[in-house]
C-alpha atoms as a PDB file:
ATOM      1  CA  UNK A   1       6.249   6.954   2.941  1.00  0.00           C
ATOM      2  CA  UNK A   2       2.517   7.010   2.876  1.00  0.00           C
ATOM      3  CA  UNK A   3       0.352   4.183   2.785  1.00  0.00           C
ATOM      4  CA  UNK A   4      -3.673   4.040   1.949  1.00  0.00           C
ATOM      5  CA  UNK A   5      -4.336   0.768   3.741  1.00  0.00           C
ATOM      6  CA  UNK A   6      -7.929  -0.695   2.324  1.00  0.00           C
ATOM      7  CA  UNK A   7      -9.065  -3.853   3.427  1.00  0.00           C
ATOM      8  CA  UNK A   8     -10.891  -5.625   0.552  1.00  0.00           C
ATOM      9  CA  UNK A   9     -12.933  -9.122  -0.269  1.00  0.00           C
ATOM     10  CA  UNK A  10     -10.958  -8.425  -4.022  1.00  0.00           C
ATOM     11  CA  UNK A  11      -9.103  -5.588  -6.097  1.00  0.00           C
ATOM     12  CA  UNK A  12      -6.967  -6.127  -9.071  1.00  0.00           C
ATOM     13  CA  UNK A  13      -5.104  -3.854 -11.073  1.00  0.00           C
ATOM     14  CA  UNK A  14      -5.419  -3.299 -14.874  1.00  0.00           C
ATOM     15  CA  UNK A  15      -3.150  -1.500 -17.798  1.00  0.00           C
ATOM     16  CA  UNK A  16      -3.962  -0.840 -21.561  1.00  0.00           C
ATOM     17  CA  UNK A  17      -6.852  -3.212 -20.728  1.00  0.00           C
ATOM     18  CA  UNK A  18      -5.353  -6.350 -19.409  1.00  0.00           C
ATOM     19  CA  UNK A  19      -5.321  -7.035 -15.622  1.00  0.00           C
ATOM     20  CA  UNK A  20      -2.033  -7.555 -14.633  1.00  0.00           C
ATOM     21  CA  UNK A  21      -2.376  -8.446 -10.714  1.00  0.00           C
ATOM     22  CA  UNK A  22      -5.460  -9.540  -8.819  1.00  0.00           C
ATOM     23  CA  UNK A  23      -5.791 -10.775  -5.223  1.00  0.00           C
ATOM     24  CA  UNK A  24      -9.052 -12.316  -3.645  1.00  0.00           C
ATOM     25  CA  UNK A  25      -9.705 -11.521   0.062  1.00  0.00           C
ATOM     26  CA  UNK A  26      -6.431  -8.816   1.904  1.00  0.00           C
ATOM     27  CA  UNK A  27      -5.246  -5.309   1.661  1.00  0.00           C
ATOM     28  CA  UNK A  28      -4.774  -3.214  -0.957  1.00  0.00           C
ATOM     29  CA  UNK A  29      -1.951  -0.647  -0.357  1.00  0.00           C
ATOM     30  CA  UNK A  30      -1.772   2.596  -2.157  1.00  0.00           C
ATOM     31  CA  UNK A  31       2.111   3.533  -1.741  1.00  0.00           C
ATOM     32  CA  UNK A  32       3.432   6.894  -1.889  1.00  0.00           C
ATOM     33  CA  UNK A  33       7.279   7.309  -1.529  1.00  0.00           C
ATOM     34  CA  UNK A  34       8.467  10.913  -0.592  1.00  0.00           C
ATOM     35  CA  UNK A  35      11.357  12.873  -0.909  1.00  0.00           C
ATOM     36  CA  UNK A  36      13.867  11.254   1.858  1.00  0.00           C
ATOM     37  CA  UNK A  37      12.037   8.592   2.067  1.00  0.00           C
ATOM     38  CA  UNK A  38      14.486   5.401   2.825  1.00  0.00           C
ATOM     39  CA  UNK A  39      14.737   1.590   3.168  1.00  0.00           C
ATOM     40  CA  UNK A  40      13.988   1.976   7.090  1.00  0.00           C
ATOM     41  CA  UNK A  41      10.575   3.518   6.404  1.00  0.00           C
ATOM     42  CA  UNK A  42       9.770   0.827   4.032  1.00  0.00           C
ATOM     43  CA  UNK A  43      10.768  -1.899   6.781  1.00  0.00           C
ATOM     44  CA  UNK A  44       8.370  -0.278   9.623  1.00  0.00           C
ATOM     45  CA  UNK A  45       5.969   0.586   7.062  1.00  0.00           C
ATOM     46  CA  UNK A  46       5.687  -3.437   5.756  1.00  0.00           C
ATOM     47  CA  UNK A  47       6.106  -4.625   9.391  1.00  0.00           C
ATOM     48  CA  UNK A  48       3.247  -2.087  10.714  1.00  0.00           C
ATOM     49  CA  UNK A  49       0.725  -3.114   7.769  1.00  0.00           C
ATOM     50  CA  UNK A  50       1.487  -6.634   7.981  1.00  0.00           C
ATOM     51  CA  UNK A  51       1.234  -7.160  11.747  1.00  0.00           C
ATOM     52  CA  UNK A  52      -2.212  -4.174  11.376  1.00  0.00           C
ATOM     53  CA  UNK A  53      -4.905  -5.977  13.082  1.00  0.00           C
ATOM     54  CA  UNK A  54      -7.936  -5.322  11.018  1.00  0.00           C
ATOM     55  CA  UNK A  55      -9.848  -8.086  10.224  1.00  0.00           C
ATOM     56  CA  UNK A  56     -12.566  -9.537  11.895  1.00  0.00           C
ATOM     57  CA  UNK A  57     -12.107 -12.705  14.243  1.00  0.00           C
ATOM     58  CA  UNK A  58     -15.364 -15.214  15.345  1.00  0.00           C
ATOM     59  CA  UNK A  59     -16.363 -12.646  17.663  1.00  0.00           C
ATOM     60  CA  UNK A  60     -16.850 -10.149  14.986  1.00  0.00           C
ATOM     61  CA  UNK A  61     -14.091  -7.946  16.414  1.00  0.00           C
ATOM     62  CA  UNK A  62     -10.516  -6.662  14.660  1.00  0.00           C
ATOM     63  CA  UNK A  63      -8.358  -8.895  16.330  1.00  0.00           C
ATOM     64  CA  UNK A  64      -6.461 -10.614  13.127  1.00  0.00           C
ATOM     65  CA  UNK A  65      -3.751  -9.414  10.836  1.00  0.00           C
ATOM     66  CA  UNK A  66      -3.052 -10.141   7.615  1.00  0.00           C
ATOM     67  CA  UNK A  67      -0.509 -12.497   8.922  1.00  0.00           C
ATOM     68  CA  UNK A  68      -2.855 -14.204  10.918  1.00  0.00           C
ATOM     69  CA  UNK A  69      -5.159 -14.652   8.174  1.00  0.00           C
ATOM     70  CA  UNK A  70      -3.202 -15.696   5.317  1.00  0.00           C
ATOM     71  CA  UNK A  71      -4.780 -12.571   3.225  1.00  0.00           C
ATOM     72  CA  UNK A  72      -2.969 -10.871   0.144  1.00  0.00           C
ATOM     73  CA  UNK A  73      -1.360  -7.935  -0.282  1.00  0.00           C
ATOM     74  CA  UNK A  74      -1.716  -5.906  -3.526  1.00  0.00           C
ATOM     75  CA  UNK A  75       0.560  -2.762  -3.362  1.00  0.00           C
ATOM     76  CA  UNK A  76       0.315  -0.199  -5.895  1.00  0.00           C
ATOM     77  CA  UNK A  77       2.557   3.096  -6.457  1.00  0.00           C
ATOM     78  CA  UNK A  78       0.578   6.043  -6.034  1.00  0.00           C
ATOM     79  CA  UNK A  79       2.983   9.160  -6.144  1.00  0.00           C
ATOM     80  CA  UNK A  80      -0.171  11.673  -5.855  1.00  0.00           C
ATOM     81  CA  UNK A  81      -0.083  10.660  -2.015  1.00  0.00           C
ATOM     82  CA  UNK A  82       2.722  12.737  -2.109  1.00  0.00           C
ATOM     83  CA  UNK A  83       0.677  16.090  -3.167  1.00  0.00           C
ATOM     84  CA  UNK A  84       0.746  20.006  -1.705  1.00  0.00           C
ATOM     85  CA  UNK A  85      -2.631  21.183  -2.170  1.00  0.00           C
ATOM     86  CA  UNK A  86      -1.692  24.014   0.372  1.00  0.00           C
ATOM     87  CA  UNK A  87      -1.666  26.696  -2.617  1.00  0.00           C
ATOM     88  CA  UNK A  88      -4.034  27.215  -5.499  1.00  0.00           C
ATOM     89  CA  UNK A  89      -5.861  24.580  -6.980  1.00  0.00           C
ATOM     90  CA  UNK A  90      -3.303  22.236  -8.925  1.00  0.00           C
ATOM     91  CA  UNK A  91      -1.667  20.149  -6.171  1.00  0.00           C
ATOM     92  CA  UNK A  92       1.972  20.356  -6.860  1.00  0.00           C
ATOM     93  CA  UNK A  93       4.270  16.456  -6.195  1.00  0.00           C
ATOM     94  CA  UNK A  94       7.153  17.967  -5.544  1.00  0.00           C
ATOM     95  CA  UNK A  95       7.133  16.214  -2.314  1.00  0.00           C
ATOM     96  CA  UNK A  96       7.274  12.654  -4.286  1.00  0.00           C
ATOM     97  CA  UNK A  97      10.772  10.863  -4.657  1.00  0.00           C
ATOM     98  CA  UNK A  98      12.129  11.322  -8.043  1.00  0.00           C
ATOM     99  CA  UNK A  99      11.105   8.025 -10.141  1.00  0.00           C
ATOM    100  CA  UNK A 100      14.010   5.770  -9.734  1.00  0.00           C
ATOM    101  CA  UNK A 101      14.748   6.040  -5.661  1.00  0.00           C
ATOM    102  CA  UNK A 102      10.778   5.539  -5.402  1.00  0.00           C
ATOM    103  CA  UNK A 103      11.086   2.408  -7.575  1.00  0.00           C
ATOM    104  CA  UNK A 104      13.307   1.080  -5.437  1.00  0.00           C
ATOM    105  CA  UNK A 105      11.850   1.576  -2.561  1.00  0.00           C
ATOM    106  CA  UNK A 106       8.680   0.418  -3.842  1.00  0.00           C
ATOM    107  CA  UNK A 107      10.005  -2.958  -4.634  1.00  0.00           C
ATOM    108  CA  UNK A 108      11.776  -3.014  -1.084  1.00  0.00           C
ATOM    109  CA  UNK A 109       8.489  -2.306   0.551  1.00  0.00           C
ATOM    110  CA  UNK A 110       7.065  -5.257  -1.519  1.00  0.00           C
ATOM    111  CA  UNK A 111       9.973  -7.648  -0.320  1.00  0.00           C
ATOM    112  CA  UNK A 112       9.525  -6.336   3.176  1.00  0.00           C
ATOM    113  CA  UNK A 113       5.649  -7.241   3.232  1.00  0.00           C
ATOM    114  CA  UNK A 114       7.303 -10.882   1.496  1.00  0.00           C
ATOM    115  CA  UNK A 115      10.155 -11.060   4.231  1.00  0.00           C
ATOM    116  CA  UNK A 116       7.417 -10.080   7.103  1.00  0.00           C
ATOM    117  CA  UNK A 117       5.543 -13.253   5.805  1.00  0.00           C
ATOM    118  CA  UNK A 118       2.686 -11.885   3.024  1.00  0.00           C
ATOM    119  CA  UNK A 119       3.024 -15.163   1.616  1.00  0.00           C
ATOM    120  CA  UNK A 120       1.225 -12.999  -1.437  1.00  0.00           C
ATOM    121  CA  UNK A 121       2.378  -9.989  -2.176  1.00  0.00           C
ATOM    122  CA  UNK A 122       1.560  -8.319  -5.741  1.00  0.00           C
ATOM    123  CA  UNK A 123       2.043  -5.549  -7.556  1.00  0.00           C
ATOM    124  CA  UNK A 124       1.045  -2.703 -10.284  1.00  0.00           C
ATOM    125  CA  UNK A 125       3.253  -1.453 -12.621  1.00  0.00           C
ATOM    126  CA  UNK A 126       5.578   1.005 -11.508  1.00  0.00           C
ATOM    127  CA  UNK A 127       4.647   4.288 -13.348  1.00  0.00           C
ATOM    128  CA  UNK A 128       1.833   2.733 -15.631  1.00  0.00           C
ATOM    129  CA  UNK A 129      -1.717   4.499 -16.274  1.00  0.00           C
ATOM    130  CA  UNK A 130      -3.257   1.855 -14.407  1.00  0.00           C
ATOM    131  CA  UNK A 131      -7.203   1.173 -13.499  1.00  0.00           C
ATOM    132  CA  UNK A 132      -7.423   0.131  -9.568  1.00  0.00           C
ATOM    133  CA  UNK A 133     -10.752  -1.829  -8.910  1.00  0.00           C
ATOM    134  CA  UNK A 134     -11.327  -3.113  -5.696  1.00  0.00           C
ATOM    135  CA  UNK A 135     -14.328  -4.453  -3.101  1.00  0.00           C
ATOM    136  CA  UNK A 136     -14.158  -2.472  -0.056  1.00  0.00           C
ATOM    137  CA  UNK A 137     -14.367  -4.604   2.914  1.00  0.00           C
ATOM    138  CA  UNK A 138     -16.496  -2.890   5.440  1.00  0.00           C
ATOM    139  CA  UNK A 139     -15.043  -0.389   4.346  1.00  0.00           C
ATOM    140  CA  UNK A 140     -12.085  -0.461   5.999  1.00  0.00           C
ATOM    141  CA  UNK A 141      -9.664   2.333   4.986  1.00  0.00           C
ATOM    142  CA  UNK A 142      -6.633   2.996   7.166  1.00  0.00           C
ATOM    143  CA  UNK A 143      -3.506   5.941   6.132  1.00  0.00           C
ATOM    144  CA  UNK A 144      -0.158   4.685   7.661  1.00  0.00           C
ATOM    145  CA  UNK A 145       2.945   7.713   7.521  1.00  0.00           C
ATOM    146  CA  UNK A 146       6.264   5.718   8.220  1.00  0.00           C
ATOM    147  CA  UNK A 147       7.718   9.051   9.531  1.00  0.00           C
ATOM    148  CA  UNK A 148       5.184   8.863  12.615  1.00  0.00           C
ATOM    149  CA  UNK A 149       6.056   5.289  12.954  1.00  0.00           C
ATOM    150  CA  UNK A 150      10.135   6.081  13.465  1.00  0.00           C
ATOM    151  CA  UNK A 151       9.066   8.584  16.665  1.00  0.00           C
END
């Protein structure tokens, strides 16, 4: 599993031209789920990102998680994390799980983040043409493999 980690002020998700999730001040997590991908990468995954210390405390320093600050989480599916661009120019997905075991594990992921204690965790729509807008905060971008976590 792959995870763009962005920490953001606000990003919200639209499709056919009504938003459909929105969080204020957290992370926004761009989720790929590979090929043999499972339920334990989704639980260190969630418990990594959750327990991630990268927001600022007083002292201007990342000391705080998301935990610690009460932030959102808005987790979107992003198979195209999942891309070989080793050969020619059209990255190939072949990589990515097939639809339904990355659905699941999408939604596990989500209740993961929920059972870690996200006390807001939302989501895109699974599969959906969907418009990502977010604010940047910092920027802070972060990418999270669960395989590397599992060493």
């Amino acid at each position: 599993m792959i995870a763009v980690i962005q920490r953001v002020t606000r990003a919200s998700v639209t499709v056919d031209g009504a938003t459909v999730s929105a969080i204020g001040g957290g992370l926004l997590i761009l989720l790929g789920v590979a090929e043999g991908d499972s339920r334990r990468d989704a639980e260190v995954l969630a418990d990594k990102i959750a327990n991630l210390r990268i927001f600022s405390d007083s002292d201007d320093k990342m000391n705080l998680s998301l935990l610690t600050t009460g932030g959102a989480a808005l987790v979107v599916s992003q198979f195209t994390l999942c891309a070989n661009c080793v050969k020619g120019r059209r990255p190939d997905f072949f990589g990515a799980a097939k639809p339904d075991t990355a659905n699941e594990l999408y939604e596990y992921f989500c209740e993961r983040m929920n059972t870690a204690g996200v006390t807001e965790v939302k989501q895109g729509v699974f599969g959906a043409d969907m418009k990502v807008e977010l604010l940047n905060d910092g920027p802070v971008t972060i990418i999270i493999n669960s395989g590397e976590l599992k060493k």
